[in-house]
N, C-alpha and C. Protein backbone atom coordinates (compact mmCIF):
# COMPACT_ATOMS: atom_id res chain seq x y z
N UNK A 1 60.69 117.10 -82.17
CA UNK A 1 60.82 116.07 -81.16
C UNK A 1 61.25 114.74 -81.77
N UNK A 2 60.46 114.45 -82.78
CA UNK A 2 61.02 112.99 -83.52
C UNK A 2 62.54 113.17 -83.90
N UNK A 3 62.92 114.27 -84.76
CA UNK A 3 64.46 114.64 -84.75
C UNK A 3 64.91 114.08 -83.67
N UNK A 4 64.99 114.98 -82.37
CA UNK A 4 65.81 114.39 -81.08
C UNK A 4 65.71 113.49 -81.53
N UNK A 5 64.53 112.20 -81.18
CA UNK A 5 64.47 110.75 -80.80
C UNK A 5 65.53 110.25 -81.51
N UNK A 6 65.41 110.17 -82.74
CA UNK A 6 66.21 109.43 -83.90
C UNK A 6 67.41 109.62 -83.82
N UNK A 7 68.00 110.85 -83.43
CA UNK A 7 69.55 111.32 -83.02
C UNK A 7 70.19 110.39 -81.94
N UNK A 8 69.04 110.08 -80.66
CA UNK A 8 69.30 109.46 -79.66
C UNK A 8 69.06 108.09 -79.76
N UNK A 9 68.68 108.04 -81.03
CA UNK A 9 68.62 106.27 -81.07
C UNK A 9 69.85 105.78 -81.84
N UNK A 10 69.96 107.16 -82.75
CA UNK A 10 71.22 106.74 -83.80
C UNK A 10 73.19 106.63 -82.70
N UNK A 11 72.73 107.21 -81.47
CA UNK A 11 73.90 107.17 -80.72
C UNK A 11 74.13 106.41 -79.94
N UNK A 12 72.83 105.69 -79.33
CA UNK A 12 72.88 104.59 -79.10
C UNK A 12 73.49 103.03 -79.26
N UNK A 13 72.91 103.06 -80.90
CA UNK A 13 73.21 102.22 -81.90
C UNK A 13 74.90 102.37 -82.44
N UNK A 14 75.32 103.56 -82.03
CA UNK A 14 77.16 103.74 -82.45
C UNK A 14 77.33 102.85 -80.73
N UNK A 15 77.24 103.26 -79.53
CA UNK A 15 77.78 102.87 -78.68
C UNK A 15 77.56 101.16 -78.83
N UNK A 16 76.35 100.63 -78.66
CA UNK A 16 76.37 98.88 -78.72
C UNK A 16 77.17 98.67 -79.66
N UNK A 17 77.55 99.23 -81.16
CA UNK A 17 78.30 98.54 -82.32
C UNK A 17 79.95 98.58 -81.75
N UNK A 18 80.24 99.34 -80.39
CA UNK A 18 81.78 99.47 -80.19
C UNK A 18 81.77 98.18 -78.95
N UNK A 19 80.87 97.91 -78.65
CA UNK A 19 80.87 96.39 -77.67
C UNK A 19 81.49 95.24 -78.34
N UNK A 20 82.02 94.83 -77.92
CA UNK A 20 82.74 93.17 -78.08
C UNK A 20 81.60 92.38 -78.02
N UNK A 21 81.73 91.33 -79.10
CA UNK A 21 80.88 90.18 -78.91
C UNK A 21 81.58 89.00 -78.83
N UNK A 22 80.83 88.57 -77.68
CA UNK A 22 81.59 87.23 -76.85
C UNK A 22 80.44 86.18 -77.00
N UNK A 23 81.27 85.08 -77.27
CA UNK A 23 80.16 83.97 -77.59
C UNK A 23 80.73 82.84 -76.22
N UNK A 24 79.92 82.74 -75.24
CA UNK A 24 80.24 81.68 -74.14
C UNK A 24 79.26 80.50 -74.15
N UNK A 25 80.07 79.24 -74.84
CA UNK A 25 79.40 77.98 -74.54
C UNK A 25 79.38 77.47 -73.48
N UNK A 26 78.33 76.76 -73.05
CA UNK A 26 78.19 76.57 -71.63
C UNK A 26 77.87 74.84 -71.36
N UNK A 27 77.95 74.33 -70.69
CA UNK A 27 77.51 72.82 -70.66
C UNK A 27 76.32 72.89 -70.52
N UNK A 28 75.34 71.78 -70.41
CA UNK A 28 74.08 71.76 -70.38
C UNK A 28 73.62 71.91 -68.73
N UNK A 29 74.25 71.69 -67.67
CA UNK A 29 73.32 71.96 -66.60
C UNK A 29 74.01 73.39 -66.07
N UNK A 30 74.82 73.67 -66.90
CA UNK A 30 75.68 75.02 -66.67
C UNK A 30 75.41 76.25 -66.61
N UNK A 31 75.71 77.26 -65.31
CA UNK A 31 74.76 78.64 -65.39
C UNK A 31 76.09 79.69 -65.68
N UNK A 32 75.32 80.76 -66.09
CA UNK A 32 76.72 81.60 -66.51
C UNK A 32 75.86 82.75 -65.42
N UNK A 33 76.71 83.06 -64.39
CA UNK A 33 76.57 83.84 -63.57
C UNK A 33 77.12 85.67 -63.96
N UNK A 34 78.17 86.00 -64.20
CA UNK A 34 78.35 87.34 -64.61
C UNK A 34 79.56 87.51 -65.42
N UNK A 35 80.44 88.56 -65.45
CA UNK A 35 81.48 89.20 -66.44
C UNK A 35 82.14 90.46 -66.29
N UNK A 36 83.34 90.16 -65.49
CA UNK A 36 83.89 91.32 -64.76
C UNK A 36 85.20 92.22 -66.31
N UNK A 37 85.79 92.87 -66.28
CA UNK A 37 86.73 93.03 -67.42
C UNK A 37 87.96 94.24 -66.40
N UNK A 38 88.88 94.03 -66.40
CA UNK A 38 89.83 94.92 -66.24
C UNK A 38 90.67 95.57 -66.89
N UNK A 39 91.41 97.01 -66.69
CA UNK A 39 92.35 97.19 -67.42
C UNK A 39 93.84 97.39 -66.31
N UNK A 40 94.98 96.75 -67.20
CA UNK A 40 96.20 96.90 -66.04
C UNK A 40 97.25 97.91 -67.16
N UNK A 41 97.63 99.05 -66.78
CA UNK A 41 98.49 99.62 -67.61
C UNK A 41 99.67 99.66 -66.61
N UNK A 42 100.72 98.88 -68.08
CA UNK A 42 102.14 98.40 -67.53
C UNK A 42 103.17 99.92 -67.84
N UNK A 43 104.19 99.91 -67.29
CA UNK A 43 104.94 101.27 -67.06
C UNK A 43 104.70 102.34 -67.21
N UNK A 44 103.29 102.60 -66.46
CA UNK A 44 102.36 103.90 -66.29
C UNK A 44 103.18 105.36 -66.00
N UNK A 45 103.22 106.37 -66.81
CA UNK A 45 103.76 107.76 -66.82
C UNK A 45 105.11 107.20 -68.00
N UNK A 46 105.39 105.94 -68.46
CA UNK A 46 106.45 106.13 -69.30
C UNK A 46 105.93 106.84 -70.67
N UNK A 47 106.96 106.73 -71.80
CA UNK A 47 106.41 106.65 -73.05
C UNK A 47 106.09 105.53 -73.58
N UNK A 48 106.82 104.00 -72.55
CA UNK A 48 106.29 102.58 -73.05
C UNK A 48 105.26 102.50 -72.62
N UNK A 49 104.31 103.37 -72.07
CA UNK A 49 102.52 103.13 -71.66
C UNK A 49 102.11 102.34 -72.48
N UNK A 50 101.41 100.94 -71.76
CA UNK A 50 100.27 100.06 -72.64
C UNK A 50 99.76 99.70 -71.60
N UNK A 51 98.77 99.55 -72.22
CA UNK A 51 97.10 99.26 -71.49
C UNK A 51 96.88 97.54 -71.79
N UNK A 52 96.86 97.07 -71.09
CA UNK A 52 96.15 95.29 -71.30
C UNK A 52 95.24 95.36 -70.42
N UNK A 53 94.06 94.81 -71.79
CA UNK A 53 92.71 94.64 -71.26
C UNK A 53 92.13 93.03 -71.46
N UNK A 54 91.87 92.65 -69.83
CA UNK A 54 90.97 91.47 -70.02
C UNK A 54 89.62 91.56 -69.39
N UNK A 55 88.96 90.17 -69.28
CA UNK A 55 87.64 89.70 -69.06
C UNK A 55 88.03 88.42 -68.64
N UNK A 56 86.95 88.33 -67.26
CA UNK A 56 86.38 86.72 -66.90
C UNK A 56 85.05 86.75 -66.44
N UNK A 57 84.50 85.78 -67.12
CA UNK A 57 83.41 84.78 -67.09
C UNK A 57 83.36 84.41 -66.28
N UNK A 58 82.32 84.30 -64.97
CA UNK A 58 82.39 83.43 -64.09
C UNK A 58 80.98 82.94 -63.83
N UNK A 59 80.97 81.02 -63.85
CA UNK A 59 79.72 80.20 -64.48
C UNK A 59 79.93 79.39 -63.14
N UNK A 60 78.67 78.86 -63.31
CA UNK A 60 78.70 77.15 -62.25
C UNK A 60 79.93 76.26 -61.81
N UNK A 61 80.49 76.12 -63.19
CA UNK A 61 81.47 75.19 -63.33
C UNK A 61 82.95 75.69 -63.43
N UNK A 62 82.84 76.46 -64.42
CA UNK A 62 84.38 77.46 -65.03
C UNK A 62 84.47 78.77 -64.75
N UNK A 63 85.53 79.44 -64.53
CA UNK A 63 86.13 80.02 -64.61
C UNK A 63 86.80 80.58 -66.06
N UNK A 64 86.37 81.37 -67.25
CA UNK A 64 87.05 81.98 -68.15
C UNK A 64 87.63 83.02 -68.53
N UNK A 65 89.24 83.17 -69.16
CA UNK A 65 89.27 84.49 -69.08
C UNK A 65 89.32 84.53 -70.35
């Protein structure tokens, strides 16, 4: 049983290490509300297939992407 555990902690620990870390400064009376991310793939079924991936921040005040 401890086996399992440790397997499932060790896969865990691979998935958070493939997360992006985003550092959002914020003003002082400033709330950071959530964090949406999209992907848009441009000339989909070609062989020029690419994927662009963003993110926005959306706070009290700003708007970031």
């Amino acid at each position: 049983m401890a086996f399992i555990r440790k397997k499932q902690q060790e896969q865990q620990l691979q998935l958070y290490s493939k997360e992006r870390f985003s550092l959002l400064l914020l003003n002082l009376e400033e709330y950071y509300f959530e964090q949406h991310r999209a992907n848009h793939i441009l000339h989909k079924g070609s062989h020029h297939e690419r994927p662009r991936n963003n993110s926005v921040a959306i706070s009290t005040k700003n708007l970031v992407s």
